[in-house]
Protein backbone atom coordinates (compact mmCIF):
# COMPACT_ATOMS: atom_id res chain seq x y z
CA UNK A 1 -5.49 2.30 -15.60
CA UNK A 2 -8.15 5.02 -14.95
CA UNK A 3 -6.66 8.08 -14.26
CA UNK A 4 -9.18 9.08 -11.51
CA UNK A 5 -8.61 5.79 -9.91
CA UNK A 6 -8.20 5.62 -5.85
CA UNK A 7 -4.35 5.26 -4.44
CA UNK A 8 -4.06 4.28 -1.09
CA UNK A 9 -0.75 5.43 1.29
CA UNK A 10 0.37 2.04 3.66
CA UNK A 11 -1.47 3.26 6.36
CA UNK A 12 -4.52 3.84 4.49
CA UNK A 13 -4.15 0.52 2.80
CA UNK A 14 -4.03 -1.45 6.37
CA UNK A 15 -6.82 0.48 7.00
CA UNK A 16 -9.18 -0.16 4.29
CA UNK A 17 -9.64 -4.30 6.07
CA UNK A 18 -12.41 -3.73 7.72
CA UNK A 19 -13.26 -7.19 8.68
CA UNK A 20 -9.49 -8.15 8.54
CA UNK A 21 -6.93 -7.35 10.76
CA UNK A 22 -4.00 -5.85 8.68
CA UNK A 23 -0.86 -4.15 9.69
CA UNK A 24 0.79 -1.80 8.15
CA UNK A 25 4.14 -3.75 9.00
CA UNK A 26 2.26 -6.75 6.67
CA UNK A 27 1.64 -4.11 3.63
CA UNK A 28 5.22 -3.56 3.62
CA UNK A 29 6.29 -7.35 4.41
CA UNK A 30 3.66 -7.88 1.30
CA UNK A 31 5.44 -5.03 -0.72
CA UNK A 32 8.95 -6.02 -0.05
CA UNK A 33 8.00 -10.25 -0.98
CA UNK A 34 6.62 -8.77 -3.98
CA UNK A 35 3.15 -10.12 -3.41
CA UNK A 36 1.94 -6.81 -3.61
CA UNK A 37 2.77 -4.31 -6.29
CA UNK A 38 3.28 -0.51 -5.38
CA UNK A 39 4.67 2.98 -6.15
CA UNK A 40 7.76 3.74 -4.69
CA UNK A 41 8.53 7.55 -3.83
CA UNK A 42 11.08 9.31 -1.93
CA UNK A 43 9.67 11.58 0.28
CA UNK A 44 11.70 14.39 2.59
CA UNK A 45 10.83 15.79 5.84
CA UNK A 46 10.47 19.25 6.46
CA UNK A 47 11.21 19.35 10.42
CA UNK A 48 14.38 16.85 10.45
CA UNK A 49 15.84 16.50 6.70
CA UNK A 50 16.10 13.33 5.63
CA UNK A 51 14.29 11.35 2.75
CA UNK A 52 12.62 8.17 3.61
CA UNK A 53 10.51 5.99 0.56
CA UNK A 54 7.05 6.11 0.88
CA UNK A 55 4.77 3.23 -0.74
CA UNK A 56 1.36 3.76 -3.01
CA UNK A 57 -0.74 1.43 -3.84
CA UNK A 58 -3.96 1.64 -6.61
CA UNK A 59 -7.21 0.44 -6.44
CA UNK A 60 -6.93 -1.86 -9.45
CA UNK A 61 -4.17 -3.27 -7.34
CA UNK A 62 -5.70 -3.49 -3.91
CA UNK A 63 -8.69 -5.37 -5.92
CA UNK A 64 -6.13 -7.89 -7.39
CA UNK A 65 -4.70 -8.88 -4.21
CA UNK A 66 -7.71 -9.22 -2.17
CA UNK A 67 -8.91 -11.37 -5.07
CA UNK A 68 -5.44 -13.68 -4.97
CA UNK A 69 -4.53 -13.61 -1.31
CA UNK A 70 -7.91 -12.85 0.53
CA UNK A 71 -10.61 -15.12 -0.40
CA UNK A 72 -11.83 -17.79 1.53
């Protein structure tokens, strides 16, 4: 893995489908199925405290899964 390599937040993820229409509910629904590998981090919130996970995802990955799940 390239250590300059691209990671992509859920949102940012969805967003990267140009063509597709991808919600960031599906990321997760992919995440949690397993279908889609990520980076799990706990993340806290400055105005309300609580910690919530937040999901990464690579660009080596996103490339896998568009080749597995996203061809036609």
């Amino acid at each position: 893995m390239d250590s300059s390599e691209r990671w992509y937040a859920v949102d940012e993820f969805a967003a990267s489908f140009k063509s597709k229409r991808v919600s960031e509910d599906s990321v997760r629904r992919w995440i949690k199925k397993g279908e889609l590998r990520a980076f799990k981090f706990p993340k806290t919130t400055s105005r309300r405290p609580r910690v919530y996970d937040t999901y990464m995802i690579s660009e080596s990955e996103r490339e896998r899964f568009i080749r597995a799940h996203m061809t036609m």
